[in-house]
Every structure is written in structure tokens, then in C-alpha cells.
N, C-alpha and C. Protein backbone atom coordinates (compact mmCIF):
# COMPACT_ATOMS: atom_id res chain seq x y z
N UNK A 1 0.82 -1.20 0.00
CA UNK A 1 0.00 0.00 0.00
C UNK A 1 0.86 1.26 0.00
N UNK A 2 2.16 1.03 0.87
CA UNK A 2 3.04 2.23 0.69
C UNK A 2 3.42 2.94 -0.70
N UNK A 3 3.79 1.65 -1.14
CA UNK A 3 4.60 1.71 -2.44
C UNK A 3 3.88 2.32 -3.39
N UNK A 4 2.59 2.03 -3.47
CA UNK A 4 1.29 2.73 -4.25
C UNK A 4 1.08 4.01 -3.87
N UNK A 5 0.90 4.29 -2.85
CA UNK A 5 1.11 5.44 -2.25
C UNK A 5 2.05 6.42 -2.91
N UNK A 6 3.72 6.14 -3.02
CA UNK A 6 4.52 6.65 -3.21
C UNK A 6 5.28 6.94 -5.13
N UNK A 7 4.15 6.01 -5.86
CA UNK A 7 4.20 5.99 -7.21
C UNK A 7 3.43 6.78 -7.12
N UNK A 8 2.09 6.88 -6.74
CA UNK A 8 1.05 8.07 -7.13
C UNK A 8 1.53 9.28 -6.91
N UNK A 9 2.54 9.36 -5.76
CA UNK A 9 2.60 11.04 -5.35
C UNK A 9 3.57 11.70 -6.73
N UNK A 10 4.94 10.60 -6.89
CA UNK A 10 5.81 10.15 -7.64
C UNK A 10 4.92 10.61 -9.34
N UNK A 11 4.44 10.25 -9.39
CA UNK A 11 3.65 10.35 -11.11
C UNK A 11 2.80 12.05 -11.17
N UNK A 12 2.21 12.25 -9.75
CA UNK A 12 1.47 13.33 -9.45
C UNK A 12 2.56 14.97 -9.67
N UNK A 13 3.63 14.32 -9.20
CA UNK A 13 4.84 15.62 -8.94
C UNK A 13 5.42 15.40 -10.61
N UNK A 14 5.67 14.15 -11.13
CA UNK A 14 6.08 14.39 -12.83
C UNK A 14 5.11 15.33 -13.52
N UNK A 15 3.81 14.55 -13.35
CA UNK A 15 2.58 15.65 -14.45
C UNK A 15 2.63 16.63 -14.22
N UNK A 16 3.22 17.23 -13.09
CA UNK A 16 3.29 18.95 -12.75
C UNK A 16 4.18 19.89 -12.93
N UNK A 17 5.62 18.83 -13.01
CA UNK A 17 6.52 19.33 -13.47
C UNK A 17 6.61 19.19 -15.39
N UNK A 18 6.01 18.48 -15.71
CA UNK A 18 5.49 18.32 -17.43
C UNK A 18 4.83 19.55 -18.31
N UNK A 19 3.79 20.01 -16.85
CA UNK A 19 2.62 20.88 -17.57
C UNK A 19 3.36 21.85 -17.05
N UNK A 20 4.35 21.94 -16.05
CA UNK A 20 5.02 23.17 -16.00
C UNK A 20 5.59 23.94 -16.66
N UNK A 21 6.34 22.97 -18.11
CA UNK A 21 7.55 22.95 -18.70
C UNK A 21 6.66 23.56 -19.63
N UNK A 22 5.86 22.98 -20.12
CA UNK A 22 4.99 23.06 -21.05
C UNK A 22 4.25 24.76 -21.03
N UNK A 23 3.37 25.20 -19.93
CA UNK A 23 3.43 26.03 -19.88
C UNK A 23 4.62 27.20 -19.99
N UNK A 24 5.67 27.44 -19.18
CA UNK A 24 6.53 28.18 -19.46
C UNK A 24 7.14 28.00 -20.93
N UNK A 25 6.88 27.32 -21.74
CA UNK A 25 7.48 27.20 -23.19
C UNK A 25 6.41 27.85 -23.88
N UNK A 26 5.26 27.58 -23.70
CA UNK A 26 4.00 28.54 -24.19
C UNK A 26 3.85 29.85 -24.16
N UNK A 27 4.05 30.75 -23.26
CA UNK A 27 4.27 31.58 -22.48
C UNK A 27 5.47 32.30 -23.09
N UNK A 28 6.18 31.87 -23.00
CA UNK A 28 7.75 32.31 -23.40
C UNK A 28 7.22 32.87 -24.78
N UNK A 29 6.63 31.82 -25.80
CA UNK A 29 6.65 31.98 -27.30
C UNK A 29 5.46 32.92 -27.69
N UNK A 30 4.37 33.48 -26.71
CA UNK A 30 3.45 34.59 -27.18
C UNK A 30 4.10 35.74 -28.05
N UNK A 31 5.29 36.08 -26.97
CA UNK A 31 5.45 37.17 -27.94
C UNK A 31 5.82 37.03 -29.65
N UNK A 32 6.35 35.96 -29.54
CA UNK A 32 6.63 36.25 -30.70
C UNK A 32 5.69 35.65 -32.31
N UNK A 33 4.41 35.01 -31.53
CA UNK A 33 3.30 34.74 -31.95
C UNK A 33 2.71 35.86 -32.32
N UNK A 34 2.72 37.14 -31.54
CA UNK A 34 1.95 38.24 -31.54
C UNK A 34 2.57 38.47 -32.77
N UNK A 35 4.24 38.65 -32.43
CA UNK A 35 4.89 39.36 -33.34
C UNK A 35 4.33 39.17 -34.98
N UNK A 36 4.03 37.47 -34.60
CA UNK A 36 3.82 37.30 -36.48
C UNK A 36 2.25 37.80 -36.82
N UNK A 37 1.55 37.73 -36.26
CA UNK A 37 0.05 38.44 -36.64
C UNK A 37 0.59 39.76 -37.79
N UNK A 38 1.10 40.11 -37.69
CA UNK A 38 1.36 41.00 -38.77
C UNK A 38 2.20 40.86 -39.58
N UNK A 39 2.36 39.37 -39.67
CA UNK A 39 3.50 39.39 -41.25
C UNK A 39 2.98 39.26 -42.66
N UNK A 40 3.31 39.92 -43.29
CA UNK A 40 2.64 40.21 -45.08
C UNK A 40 2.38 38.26 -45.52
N UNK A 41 3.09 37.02 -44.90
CA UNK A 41 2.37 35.87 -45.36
C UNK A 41 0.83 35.67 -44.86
N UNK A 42 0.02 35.14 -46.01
CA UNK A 42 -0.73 34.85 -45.58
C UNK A 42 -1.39 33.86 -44.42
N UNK A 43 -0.42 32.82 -44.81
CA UNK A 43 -0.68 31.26 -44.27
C UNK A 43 0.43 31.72 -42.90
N UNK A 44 1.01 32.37 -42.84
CA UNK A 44 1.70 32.74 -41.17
C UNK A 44 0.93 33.51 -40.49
N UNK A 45 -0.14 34.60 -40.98
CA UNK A 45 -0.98 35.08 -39.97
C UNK A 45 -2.08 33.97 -39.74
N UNK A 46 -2.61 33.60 -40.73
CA UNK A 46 -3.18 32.34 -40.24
C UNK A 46 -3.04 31.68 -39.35
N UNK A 47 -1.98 31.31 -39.26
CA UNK A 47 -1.28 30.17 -38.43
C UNK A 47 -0.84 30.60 -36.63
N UNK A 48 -0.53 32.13 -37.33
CA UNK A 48 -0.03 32.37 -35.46
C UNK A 48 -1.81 33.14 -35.19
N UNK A 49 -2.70 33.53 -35.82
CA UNK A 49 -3.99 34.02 -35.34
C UNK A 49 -4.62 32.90 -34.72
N UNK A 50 -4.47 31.70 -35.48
CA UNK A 50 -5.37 30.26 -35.08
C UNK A 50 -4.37 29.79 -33.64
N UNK A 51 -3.26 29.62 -33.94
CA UNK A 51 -2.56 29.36 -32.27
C UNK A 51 -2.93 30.48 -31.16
N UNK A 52 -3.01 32.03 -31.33
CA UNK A 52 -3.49 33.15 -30.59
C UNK A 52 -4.61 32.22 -30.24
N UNK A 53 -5.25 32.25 -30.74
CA UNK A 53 -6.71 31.59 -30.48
C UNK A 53 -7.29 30.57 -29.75
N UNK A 54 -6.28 29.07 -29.81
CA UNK A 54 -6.23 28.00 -29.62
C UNK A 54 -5.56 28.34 -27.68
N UNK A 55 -4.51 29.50 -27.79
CA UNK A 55 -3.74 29.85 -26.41
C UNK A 55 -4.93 30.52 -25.42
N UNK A 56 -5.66 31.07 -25.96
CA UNK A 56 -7.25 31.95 -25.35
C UNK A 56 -8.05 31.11 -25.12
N UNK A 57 -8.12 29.56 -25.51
CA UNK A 57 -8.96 28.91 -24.54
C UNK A 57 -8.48 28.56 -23.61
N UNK A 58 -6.80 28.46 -22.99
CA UNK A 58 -6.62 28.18 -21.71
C UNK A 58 -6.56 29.58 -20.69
N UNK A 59 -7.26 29.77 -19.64
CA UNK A 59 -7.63 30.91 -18.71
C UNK A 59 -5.79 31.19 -18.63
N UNK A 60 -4.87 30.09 -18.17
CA UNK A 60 -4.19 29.93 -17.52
C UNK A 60 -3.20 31.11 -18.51
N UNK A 61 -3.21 31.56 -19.77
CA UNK A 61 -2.32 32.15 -20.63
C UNK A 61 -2.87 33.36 -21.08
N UNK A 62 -4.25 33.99 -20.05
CA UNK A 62 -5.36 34.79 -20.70
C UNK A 62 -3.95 36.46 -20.28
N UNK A 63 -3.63 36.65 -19.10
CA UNK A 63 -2.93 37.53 -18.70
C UNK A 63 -1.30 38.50 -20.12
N UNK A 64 -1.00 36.91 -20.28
CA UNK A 64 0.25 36.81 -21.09
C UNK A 64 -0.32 37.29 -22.39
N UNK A 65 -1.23 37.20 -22.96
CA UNK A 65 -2.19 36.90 -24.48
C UNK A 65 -2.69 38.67 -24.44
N UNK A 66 -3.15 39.55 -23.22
CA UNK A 66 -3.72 40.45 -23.31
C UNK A 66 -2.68 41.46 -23.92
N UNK A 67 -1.73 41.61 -24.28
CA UNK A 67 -0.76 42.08 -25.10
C UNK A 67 -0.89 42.47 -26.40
N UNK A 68 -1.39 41.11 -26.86
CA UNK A 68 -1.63 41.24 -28.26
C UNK A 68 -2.83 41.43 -28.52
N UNK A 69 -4.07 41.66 -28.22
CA UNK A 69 -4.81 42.31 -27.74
C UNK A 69 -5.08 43.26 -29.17
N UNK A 70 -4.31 44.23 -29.18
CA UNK A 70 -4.37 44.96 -30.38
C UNK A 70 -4.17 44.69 -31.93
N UNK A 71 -3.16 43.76 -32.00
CA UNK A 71 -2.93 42.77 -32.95
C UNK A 71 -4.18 42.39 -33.66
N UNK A 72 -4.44 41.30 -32.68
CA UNK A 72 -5.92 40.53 -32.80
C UNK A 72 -6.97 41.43 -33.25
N UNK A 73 -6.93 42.34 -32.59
CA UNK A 73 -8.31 43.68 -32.96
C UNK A 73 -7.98 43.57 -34.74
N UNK A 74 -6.93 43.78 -34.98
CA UNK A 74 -6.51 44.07 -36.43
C UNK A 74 -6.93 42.69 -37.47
N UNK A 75 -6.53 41.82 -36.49
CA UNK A 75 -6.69 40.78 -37.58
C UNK A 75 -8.42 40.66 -37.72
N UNK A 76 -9.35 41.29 -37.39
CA UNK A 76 -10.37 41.35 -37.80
C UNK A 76 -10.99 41.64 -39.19
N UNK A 77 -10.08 42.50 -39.77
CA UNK A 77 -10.35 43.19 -40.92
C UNK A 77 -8.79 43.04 -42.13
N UNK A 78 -8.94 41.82 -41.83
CA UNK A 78 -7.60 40.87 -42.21
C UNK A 78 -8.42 40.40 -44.14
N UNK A 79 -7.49 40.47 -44.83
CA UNK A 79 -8.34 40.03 -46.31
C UNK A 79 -8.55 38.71 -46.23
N UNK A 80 -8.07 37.45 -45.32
CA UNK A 80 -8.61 36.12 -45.71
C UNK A 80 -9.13 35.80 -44.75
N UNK A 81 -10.39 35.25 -44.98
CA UNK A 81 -11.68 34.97 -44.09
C UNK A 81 -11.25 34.17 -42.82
N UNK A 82 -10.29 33.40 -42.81
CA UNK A 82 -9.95 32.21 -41.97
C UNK A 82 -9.16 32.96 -40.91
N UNK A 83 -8.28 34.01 -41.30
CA UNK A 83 -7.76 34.87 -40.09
C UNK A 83 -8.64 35.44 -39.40
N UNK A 84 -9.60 35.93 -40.03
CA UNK A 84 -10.67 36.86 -39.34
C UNK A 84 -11.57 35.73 -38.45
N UNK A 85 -12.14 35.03 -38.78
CA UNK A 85 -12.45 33.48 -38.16
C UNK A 85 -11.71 33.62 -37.23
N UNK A 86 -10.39 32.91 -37.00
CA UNK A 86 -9.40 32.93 -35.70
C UNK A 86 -9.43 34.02 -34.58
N UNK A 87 -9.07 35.58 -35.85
CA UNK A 87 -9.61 36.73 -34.79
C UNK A 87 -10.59 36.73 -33.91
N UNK A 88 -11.78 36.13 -34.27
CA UNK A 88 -13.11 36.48 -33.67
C UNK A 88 -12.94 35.63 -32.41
N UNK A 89 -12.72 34.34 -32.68
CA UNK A 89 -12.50 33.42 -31.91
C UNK A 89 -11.40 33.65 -30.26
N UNK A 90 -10.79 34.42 -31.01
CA UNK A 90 -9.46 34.40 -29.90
C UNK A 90 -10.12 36.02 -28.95
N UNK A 91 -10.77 36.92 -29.36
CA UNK A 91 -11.51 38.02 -29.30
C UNK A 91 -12.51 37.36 -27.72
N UNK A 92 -12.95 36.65 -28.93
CA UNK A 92 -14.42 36.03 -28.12
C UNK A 92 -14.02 35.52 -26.48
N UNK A 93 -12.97 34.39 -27.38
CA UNK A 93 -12.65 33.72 -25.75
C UNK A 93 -11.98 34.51 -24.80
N UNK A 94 -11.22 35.35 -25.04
CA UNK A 94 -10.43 36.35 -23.90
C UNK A 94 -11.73 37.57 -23.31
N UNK A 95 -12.42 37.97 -24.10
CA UNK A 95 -13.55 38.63 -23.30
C UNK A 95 -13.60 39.08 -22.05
N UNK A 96 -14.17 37.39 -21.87
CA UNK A 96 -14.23 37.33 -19.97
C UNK A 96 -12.77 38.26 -19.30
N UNK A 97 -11.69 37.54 -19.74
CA UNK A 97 -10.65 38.36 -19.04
C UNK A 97 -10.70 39.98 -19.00
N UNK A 98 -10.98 40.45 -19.48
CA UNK A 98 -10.73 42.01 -20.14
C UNK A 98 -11.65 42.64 -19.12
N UNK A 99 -11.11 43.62 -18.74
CA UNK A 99 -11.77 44.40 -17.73
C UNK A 99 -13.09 45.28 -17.88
């Protein structure tokens, strides 16, 4: 029973140090996610608007994300429909946060 005991705590302290890592690597890379929202490729604003977006459903990255904030406002009125899609999305879900 010990031993069970001491794998669970054991597995409990890895997953935390995992999602830790994980987070701080997330975190770290906003900025420069933001940064690309405004690059003349198409398929790269795409790509960092839909990750903006995908980062705004976790609460846990809502603080770090309010930055770009203005970015995002922009990519609203973005010429390909699928950025603006992402915009709305990433808009939508940060909401709640916004004062």
C-alpha cells in the first residue's frame, strides 16, 4: 500500500513538473506569436492568429495573451476569411478576461 502510495505522489509531482515545462514554453513563445500576426504571409498570420486563439482557450495564458490584444483587434479586418475566423475566436474567448 506504501509503495502505491509513493508511485502516485511520484507520477502526481512528474505531471506537474510536465505541464510546468509546457506552460513556461507557451508563455515564453506569445510574444513572438503576436509578433507574427502582422507578417505580409498569408498562411503565417493564419497560423499564429489560429494558435493566438487556440492559447485563449486556456484561462491559464489569458494575462500573457492580453498584449496582443491589439494585434488581434486588427486581424479582424484581415483580407482572408480564416484569419478573421481565428480573430473572432481568440476576441471572443479572452472577453471574460478584459476588464
Amino acid at each position: 500500500m506504501t509503495e502505491l502510495a509513493v508511485h502516485s505522489v511520484s507520477h502526481d509531482t512528474a505531471k506537474s513538473e510536465i505541464y510546468s515545462v509546457f506552460h513556461d514554453a507557451m508563455k515564453a513563445g506569445i510574444p513572438q506569436i503576436v509578433e507574427m500576426l502582422g507578417d505580409s504571409d498569408r498562411e503565417l498570420r493564419e497560423s499564429s492568429t489560429r494558435t493566438f486563439g487556440r492559447l485563449a482557450d486556456h484561462a491559464v495564458f489569458h494575462n500573457a495573451l492580453k498584449a496582443g490584444i491589439p494585434q488581434i483587434t486588427e486581424m479582424l479586418g484581415d483580407s482572408d476569411r480564416e484569419v478573421r475566423q481565428s480573430a473572432t475566436h481568440a476576441l471572443g474567448t479572452l472577453a471574460p478576461a478584459l476588464p
